[in-house]
C-alpha atoms as a PDB file:
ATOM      1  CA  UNK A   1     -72.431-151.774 -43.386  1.00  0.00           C
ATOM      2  CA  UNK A   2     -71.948-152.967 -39.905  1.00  0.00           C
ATOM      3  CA  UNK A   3     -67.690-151.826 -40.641  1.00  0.00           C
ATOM      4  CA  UNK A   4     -68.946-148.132 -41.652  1.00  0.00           C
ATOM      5  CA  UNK A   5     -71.226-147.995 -38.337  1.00  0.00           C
ATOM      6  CA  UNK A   6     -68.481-149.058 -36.230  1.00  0.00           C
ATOM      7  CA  UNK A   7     -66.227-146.479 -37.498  1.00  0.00           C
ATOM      8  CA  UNK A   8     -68.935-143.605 -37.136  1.00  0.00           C
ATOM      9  CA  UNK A   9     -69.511-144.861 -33.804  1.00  0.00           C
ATOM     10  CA  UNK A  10     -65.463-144.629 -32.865  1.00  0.00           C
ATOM     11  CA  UNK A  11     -65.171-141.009 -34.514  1.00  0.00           C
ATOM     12  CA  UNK A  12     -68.425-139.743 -31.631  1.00  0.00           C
ATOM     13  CA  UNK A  13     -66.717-141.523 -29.067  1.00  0.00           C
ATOM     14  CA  UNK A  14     -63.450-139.907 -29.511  1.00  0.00           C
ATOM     15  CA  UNK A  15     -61.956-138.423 -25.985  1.00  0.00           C
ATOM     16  CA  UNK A  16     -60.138-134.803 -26.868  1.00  0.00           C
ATOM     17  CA  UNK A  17     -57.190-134.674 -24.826  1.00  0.00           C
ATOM     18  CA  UNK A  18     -57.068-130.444 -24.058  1.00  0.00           C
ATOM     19  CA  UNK A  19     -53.786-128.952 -24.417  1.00  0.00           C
ATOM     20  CA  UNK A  20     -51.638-131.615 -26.240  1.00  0.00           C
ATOM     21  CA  UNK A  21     -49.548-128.581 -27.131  1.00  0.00           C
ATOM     22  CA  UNK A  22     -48.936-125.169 -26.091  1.00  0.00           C
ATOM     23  CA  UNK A  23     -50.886-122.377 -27.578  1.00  0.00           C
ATOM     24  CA  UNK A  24     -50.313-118.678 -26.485  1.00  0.00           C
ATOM     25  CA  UNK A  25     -53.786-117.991 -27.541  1.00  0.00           C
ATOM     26  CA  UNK A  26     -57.074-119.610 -27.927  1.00  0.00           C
ATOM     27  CA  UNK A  27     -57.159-123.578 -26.622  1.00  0.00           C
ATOM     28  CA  UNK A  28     -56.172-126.379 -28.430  1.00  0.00           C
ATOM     29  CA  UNK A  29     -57.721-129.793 -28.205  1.00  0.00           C
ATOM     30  CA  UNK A  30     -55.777-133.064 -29.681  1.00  0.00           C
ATOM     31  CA  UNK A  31     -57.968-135.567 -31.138  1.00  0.00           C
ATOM     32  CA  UNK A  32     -55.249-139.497 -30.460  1.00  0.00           C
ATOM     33  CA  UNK A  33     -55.208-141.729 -33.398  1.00  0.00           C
ATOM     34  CA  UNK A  34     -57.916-140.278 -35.448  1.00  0.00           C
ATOM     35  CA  UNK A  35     -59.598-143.664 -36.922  1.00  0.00           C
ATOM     36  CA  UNK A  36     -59.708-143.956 -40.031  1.00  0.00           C
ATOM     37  CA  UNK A  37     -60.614-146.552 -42.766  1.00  0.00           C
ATOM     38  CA  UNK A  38     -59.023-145.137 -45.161  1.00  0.00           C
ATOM     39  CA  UNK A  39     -55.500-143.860 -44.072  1.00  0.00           C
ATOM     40  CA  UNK A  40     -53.578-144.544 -41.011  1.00  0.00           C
ATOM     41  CA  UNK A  41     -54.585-142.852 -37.418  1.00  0.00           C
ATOM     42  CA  UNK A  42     -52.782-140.009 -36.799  1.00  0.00           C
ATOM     43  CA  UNK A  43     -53.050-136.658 -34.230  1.00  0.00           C
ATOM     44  CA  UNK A  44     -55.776-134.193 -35.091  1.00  0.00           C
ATOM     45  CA  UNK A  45     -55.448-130.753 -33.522  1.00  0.00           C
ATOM     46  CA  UNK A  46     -58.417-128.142 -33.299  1.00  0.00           C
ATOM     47  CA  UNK A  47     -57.321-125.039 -32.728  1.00  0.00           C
ATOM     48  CA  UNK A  48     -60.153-122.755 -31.030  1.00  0.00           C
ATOM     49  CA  UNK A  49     -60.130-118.549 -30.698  1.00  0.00           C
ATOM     50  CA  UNK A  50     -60.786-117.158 -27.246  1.00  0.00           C
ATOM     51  CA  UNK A  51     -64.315-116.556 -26.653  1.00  0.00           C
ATOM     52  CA  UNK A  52     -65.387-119.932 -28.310  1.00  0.00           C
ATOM     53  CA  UNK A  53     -67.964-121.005 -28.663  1.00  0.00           C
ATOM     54  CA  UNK A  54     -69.865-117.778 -28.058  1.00  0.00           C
ATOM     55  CA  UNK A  55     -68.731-116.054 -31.255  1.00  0.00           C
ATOM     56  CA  UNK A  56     -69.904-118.748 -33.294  1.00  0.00           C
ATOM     57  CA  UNK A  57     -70.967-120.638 -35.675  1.00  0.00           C
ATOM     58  CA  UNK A  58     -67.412-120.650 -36.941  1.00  0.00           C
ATOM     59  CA  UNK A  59     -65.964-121.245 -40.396  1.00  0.00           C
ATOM     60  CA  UNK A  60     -63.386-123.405 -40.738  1.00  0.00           C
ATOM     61  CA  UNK A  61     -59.978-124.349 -41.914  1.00  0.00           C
ATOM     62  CA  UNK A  62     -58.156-127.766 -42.650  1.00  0.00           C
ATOM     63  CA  UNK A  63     -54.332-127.444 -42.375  1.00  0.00           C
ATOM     64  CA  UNK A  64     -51.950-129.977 -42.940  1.00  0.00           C
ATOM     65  CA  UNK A  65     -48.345-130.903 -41.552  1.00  0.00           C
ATOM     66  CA  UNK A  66     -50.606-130.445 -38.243  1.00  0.00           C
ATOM     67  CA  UNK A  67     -47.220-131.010 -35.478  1.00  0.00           C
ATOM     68  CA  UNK A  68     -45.677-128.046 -37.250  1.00  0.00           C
ATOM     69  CA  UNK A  69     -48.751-125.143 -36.636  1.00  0.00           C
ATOM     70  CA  UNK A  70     -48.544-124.247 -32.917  1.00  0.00           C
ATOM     71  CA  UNK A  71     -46.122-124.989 -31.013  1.00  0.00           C
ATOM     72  CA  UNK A  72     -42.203-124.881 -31.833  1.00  0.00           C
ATOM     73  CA  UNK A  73     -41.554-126.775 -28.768  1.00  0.00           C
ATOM     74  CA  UNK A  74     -43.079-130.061 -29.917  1.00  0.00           C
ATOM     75  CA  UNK A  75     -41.737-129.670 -33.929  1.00  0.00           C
ATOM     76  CA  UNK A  76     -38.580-131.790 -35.296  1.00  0.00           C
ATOM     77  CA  UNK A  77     -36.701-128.004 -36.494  1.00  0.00           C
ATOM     78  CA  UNK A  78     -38.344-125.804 -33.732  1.00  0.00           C
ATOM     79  CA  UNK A  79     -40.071-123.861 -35.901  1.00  0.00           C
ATOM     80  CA  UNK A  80     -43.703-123.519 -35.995  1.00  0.00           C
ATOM     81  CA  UNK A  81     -46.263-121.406 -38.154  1.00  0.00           C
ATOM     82  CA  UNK A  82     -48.000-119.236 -35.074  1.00  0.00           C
ATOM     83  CA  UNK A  83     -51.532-119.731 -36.281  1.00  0.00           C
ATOM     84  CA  UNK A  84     -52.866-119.551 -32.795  1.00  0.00           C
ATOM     85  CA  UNK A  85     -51.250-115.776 -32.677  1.00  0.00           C
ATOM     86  CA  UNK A  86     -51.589-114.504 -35.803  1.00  0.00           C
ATOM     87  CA  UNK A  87     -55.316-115.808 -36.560  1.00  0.00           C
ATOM     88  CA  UNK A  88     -55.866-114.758 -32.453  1.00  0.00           C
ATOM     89  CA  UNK A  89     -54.736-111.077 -33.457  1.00  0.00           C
ATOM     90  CA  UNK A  90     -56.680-111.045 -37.100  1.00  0.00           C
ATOM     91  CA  UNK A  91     -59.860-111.648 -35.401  1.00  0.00           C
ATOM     92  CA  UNK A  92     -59.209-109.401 -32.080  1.00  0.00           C
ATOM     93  CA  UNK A  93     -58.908-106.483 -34.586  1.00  0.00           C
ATOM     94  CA  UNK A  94     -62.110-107.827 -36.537  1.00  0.00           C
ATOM     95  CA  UNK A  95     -60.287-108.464 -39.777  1.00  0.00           C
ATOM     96  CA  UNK A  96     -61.101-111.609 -40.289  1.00  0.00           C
ATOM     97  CA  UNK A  97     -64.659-113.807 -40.040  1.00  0.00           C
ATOM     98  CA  UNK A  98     -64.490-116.097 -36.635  1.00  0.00           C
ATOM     99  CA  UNK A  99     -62.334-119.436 -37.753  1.00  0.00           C
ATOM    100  CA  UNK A 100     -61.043-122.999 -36.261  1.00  0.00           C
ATOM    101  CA  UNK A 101     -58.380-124.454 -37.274  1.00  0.00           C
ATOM    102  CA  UNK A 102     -58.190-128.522 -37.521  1.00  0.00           C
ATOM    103  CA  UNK A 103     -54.524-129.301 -37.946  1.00  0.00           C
ATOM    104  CA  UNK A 104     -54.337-133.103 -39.142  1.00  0.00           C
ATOM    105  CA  UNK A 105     -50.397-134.634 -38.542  1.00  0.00           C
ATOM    106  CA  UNK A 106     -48.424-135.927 -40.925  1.00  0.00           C
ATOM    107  CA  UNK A 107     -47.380-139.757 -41.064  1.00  0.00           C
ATOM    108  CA  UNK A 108     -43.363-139.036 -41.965  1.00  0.00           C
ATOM    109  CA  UNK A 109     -42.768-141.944 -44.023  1.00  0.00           C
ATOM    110  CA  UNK A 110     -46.408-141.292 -45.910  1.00  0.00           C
ATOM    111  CA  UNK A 111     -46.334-137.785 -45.989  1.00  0.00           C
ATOM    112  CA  UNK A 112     -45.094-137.568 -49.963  1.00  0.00           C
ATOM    113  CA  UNK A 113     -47.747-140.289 -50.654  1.00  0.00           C
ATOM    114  CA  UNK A 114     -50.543-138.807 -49.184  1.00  0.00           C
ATOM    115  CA  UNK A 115     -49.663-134.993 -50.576  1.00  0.00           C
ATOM    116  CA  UNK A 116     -48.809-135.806 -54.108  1.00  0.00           C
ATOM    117  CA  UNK A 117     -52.120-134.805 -56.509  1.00  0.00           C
ATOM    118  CA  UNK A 118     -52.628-138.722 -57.196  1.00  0.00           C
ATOM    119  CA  UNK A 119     -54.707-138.342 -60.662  1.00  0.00           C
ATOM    120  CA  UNK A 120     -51.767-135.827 -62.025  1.00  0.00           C
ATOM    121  CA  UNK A 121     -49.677-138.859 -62.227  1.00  0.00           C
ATOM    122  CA  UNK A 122     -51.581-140.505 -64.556  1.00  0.00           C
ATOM    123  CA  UNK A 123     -51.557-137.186 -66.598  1.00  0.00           C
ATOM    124  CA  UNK A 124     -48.133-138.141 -67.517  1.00  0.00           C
ATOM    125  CA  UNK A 125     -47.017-139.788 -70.417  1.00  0.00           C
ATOM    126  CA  UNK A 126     -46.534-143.830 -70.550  1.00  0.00           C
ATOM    127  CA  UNK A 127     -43.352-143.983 -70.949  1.00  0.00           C
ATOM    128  CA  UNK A 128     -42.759-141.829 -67.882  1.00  0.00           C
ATOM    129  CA  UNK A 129     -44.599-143.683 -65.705  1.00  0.00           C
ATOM    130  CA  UNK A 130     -42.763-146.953 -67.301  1.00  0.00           C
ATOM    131  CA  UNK A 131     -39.589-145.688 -66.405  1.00  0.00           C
ATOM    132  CA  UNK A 132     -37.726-147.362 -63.336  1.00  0.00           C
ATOM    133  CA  UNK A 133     -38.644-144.634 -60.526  1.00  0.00           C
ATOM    134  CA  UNK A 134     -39.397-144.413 -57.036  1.00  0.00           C
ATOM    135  CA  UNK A 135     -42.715-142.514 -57.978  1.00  0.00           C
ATOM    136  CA  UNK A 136     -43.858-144.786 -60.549  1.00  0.00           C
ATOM    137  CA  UNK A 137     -43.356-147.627 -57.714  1.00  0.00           C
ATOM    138  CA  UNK A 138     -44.786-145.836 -55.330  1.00  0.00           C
ATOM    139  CA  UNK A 139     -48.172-146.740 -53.286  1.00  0.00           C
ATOM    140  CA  UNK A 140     -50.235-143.083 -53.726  1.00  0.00           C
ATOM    141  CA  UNK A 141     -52.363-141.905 -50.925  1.00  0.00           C
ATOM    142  CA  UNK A 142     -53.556-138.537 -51.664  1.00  0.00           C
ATOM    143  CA  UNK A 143     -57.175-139.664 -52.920  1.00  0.00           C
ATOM    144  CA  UNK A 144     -57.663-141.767 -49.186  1.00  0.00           C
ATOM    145  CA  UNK A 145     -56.430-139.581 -47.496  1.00  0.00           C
ATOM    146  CA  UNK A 146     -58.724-136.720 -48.631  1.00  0.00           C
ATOM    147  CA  UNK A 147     -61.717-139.190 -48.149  1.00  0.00           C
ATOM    148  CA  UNK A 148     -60.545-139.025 -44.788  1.00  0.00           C
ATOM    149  CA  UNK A 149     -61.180-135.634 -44.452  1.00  0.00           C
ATOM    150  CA  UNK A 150     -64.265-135.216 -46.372  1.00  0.00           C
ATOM    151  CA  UNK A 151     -65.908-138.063 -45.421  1.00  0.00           C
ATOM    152  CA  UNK A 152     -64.809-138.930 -41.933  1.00  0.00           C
ATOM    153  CA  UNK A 153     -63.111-136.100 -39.958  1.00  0.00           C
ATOM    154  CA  UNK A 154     -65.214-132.939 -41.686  1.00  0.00           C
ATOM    155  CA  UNK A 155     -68.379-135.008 -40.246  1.00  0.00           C
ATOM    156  CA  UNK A 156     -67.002-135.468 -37.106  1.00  0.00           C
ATOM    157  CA  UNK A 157     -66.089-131.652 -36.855  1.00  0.00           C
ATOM    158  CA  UNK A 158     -69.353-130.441 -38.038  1.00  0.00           C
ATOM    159  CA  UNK A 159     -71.451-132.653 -35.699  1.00  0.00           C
ATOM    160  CA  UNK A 160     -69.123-131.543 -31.872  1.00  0.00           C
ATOM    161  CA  UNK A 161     -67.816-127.988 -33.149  1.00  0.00           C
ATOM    162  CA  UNK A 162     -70.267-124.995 -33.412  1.00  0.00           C
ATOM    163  CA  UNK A 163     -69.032-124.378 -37.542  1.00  0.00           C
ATOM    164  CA  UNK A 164     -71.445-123.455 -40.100  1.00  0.00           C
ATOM    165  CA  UNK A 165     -70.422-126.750 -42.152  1.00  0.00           C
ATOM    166  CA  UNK A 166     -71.421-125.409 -45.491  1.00  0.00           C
ATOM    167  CA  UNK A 167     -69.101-124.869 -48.446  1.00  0.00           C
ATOM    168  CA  UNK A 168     -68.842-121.672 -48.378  1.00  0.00           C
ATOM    169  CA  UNK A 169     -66.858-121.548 -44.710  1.00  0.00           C
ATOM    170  CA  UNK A 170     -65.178-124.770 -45.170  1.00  0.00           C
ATOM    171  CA  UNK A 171     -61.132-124.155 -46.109  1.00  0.00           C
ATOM    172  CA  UNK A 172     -57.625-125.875 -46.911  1.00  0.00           C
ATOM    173  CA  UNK A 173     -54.186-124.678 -46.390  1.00  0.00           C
ATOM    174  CA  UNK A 174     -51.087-125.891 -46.558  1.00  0.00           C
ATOM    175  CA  UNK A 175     -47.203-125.681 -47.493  1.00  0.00           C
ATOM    176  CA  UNK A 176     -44.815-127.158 -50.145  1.00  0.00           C
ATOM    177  CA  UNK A 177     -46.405-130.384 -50.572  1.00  0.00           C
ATOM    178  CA  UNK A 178     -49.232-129.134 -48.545  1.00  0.00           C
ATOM    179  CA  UNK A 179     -49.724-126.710 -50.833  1.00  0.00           C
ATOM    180  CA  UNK A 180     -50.314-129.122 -53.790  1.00  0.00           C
ATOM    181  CA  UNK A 181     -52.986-131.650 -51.642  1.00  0.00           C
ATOM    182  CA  UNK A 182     -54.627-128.892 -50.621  1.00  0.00           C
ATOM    183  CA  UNK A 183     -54.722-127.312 -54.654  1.00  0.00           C
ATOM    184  CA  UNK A 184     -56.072-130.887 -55.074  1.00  0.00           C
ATOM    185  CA  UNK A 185     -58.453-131.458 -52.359  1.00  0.00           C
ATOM    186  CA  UNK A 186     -60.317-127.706 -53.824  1.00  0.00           C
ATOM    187  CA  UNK A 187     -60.528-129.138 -57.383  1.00  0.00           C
ATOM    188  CA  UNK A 188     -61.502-132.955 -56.283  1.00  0.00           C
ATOM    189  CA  UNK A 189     -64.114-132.150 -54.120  1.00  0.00           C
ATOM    190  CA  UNK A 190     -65.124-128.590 -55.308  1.00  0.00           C
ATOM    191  CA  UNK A 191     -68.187-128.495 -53.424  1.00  0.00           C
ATOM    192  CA  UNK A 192     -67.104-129.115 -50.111  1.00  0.00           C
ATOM    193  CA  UNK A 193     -64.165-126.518 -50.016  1.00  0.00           C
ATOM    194  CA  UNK A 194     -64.677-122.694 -50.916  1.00  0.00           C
ATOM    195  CA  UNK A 195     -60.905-121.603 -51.073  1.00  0.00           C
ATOM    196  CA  UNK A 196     -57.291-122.833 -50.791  1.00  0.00           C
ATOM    197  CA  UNK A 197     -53.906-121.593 -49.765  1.00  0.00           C
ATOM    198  CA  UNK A 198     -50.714-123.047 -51.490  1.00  0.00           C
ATOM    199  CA  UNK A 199     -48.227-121.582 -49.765  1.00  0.00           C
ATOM    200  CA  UNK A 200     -44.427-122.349 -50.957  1.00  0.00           C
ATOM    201  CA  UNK A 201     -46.137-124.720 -53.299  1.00  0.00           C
ATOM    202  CA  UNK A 202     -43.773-127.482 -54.786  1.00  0.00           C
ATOM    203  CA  UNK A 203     -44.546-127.615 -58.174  1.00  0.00           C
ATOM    204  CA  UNK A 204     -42.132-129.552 -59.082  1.00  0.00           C
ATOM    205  CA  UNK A 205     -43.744-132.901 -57.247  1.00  0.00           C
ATOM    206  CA  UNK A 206     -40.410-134.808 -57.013  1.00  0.00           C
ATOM    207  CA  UNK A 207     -36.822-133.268 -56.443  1.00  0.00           C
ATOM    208  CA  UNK A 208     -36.276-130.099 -58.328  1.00  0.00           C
ATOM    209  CA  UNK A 209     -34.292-130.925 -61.471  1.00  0.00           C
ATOM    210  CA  UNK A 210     -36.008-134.606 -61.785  1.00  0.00           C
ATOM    211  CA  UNK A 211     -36.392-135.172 -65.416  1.00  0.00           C
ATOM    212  CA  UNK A 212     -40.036-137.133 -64.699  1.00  0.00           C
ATOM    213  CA  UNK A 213     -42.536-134.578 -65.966  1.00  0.00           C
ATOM    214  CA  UNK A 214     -44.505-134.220 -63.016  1.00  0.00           C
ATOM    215  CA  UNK A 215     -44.776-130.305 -62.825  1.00  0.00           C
ATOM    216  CA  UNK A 216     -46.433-130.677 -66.757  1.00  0.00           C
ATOM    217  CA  UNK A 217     -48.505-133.336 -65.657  1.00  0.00           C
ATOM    218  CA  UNK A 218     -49.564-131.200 -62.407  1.00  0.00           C
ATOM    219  CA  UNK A 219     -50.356-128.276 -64.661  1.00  0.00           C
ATOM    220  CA  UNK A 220     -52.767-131.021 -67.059  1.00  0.00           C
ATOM    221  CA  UNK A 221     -53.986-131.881 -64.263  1.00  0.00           C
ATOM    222  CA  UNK A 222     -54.774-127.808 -63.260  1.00  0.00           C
ATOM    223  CA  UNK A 223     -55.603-127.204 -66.615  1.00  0.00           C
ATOM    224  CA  UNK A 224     -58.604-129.569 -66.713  1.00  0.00           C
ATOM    225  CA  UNK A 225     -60.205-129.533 -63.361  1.00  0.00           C
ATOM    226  CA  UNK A 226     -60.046-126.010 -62.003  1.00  0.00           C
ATOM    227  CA  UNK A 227     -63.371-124.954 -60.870  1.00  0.00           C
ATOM    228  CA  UNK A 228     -65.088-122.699 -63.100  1.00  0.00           C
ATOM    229  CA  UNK A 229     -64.288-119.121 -62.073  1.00  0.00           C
ATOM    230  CA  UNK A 230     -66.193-116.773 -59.449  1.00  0.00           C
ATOM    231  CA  UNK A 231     -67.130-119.300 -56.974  1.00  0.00           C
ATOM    232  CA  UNK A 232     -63.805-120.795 -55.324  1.00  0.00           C
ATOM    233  CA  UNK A 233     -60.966-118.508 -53.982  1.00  0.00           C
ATOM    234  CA  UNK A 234     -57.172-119.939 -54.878  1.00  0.00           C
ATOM    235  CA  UNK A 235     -53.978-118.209 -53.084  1.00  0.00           C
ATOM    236  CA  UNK A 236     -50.596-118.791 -53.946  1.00  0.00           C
ATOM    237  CA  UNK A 237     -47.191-117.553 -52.852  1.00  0.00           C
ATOM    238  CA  UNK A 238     -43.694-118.278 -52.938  1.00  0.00           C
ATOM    239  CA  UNK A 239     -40.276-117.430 -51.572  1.00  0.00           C
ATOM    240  CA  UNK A 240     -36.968-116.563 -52.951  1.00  0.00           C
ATOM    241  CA  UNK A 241     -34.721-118.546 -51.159  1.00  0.00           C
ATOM    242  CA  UNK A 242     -33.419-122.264 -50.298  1.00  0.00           C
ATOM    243  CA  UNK A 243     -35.766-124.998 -52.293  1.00  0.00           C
ATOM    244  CA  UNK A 244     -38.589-121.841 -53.052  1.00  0.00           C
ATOM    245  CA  UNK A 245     -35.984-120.688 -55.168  1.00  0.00           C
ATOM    246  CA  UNK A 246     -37.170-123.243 -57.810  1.00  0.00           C
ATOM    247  CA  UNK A 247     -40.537-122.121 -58.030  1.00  0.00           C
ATOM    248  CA  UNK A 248     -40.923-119.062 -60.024  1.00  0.00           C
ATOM    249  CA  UNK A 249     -40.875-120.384 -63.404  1.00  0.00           C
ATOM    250  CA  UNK A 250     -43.302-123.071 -62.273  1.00  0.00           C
ATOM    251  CA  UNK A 251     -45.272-120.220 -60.722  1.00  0.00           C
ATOM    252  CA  UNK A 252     -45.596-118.246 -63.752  1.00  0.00           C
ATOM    253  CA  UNK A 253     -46.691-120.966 -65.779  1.00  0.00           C
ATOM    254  CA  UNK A 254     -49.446-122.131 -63.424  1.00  0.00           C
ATOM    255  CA  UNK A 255     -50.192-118.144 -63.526  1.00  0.00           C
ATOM    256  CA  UNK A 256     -50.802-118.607 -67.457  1.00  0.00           C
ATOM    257  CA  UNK A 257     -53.387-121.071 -66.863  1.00  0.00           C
ATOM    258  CA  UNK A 258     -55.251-119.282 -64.027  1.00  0.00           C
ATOM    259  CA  UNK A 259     -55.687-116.011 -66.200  1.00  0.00           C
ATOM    260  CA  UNK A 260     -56.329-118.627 -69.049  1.00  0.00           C
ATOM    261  CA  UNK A 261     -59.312-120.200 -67.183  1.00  0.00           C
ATOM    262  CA  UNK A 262     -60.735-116.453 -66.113  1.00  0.00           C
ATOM    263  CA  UNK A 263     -59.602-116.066 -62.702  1.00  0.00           C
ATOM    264  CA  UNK A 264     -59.589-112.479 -61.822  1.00  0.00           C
ATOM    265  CA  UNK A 265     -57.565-110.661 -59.150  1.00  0.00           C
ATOM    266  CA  UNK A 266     -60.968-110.457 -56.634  1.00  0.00           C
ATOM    267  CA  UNK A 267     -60.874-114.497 -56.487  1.00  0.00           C
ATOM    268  CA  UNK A 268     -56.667-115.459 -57.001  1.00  0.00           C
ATOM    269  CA  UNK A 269     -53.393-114.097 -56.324  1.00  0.00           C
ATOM    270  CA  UNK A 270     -50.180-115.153 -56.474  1.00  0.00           C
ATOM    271  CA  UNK A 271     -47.337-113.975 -54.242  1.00  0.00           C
ATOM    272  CA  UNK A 272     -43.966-113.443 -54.040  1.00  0.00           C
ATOM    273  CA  UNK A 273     -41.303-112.765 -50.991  1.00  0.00           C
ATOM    274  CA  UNK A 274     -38.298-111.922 -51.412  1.00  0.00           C
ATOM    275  CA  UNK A 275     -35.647-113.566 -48.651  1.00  0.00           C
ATOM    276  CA  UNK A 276     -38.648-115.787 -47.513  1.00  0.00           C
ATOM    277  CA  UNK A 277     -37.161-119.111 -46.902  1.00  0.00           C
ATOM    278  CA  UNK A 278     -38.651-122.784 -47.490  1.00  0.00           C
ATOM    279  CA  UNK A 279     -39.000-123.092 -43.844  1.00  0.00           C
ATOM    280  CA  UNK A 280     -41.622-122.399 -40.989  1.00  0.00           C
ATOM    281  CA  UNK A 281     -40.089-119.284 -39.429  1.00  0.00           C
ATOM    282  CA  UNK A 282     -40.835-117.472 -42.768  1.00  0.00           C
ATOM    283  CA  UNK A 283     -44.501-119.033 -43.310  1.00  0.00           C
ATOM    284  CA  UNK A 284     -45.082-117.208 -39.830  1.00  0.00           C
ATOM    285  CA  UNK A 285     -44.216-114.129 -40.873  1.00  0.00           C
ATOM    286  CA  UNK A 286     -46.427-114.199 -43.826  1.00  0.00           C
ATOM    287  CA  UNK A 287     -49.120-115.764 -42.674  1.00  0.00           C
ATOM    288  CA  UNK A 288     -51.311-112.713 -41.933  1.00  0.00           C
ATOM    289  CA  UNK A 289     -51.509-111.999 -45.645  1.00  0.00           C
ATOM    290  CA  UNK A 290     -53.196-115.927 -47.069  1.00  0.00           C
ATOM    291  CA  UNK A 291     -55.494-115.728 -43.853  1.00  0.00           C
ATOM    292  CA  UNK A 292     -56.662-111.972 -44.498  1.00  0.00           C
ATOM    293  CA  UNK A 293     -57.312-113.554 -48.285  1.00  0.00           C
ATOM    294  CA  UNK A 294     -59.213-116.632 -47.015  1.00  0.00           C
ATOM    295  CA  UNK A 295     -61.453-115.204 -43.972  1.00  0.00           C
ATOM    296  CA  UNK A 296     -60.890-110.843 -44.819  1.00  0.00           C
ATOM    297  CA  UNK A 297     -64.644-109.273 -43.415  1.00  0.00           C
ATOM    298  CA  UNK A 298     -64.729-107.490 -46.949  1.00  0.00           C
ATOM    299  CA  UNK A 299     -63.554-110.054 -48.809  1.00  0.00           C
ATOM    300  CA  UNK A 300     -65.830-110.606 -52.063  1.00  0.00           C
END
């Protein structure tokens, strides 16, 4: 007890440091060494619109891979998604419901750990996960490290940030493997997250070509705990080129089970872009279209 008061007493005591990178719109506040008892510290960024916190309360939305959303400057390719402008311009022209954006870093050597949908590996047959493997040997994070953001940095966000809090305006996006934790985080904590963007999702879980049946055991995995239709909203896209060229078949099959489940077209869509490249630089350029899906004013 007195180890879960201490932490709760760290996460209000926190001391933002404003403008840990540069944002060409809005203001960005860096939360050092988030605590955590259940993964390691790491950066949080919250991203806030211009005009906060008038226009508020705000919805908002959880992205991952957090050093690679603002600022190409500070990222290890110097390449960098734009939210700030493209969410800054969305609202301006009041497409969009008012949003925040809580980008939480990556730990480099634990970001496969912590993005891989943890239960789909035991999905897979036992004599997969007896073979020798550097997945069946690996430690897997995914279900800490969403306890961390349901259960200690949502709290924190919803008690010093004017948000509504509620399900219904609480979000997850992410890329490639971010895709996939935040598919995961939607359908193991359904009632804290109304929608999720998979962009460039890697269905494969492992290098493409891998004989390990992870992508079948991600789909069992899909196939069972999807919430039920007409109250979540799923988005999904992919790329043509570089490693997004191995999606499409996996795309189409997760496709199958969506329509099989009874997601319509008002609640899921899939995506495709042709030249889009695994990379930031093309994640910018589409990023207009998952947002407008997530946060549209006439969105059903």
């Amino acid at each position: 007890m007195l180890s879960r008061i201490f932490a709760f007493l760290s996460l209000v005591m926190l001391t933002p440091l404003v403008q840990a990178m540069a944002v060409s719109a809005g203001n960005l506040v860096t939360l050092p060494d988030f605590p955590s008892q259940n993964i390691e510290p790491r950066p949080v960024h919250v991203w806030l619109p211009d005009g906060y916190p008038s226009g508020g309360p705000y919805e908002v939305l959880y992205m991952h891979d957090g050093q690679m959303l603002f600022d190409d400057k500070t990222s290890w390719n110097k390449q960098e998604w734009g939210v700030d402008e493209v969410a800054s311009k969305l609202m301006a022209a009041e497409q969009v419901r008012p949003f925040i954006v809580v980008g939480i870093e990556n730990i480099t050597a634990k970001r496969h750990a912590e993005y891989f949908p943890q239960k789909a590996w035991g999905l897979m047959p036992a004599e997969a996960r007896a073979q020798k493997h550097p997945l069946n040997n690996a430690e897997l994070l995914a279900d800490n490290y969403l306890k961390f953001i349901v259960e200690e940095l949502k709290p924190y966000i919803d008690e010093n940030y004017s948000v509504v809090g509620k399900r219904s305006s609480t979000h997850i996006a992410g890329s490639s493997m971010g895709g996939l934790i935040s598919l995961y985080a939607l359908m193991e904590y359904p009632e804290v997250f109304a929608s999720a963007a998979a962009v460039s999702t890697h269905w494969p879980g492992i290098n493409p070509g891998d004989p390990l049946p992870v992508a079948e055991s991600i789909r069992d995995y899909l196939r069972v705990n999807l919430p039920k239709p007409g109250s979540h909203r799923i988005y999904f896209d992919h790329g043509t080129e570089t490693l997004d060229a191995h999606y499409p078949e996996h795309q189409k099959k997760v496709d199958a089970i969506m329509r099989e489940k009874g997601y319509s077209d008002a609640r899921w869509t899939t995506r495709v872009f042709t030249g889009h490249a695994h990379d930031e630089r093309s994640w910018q350029s589409r990023l207009t279209i998952p947002l407008l899906f997530l946060f549209a004013t006439d969105a059903p």
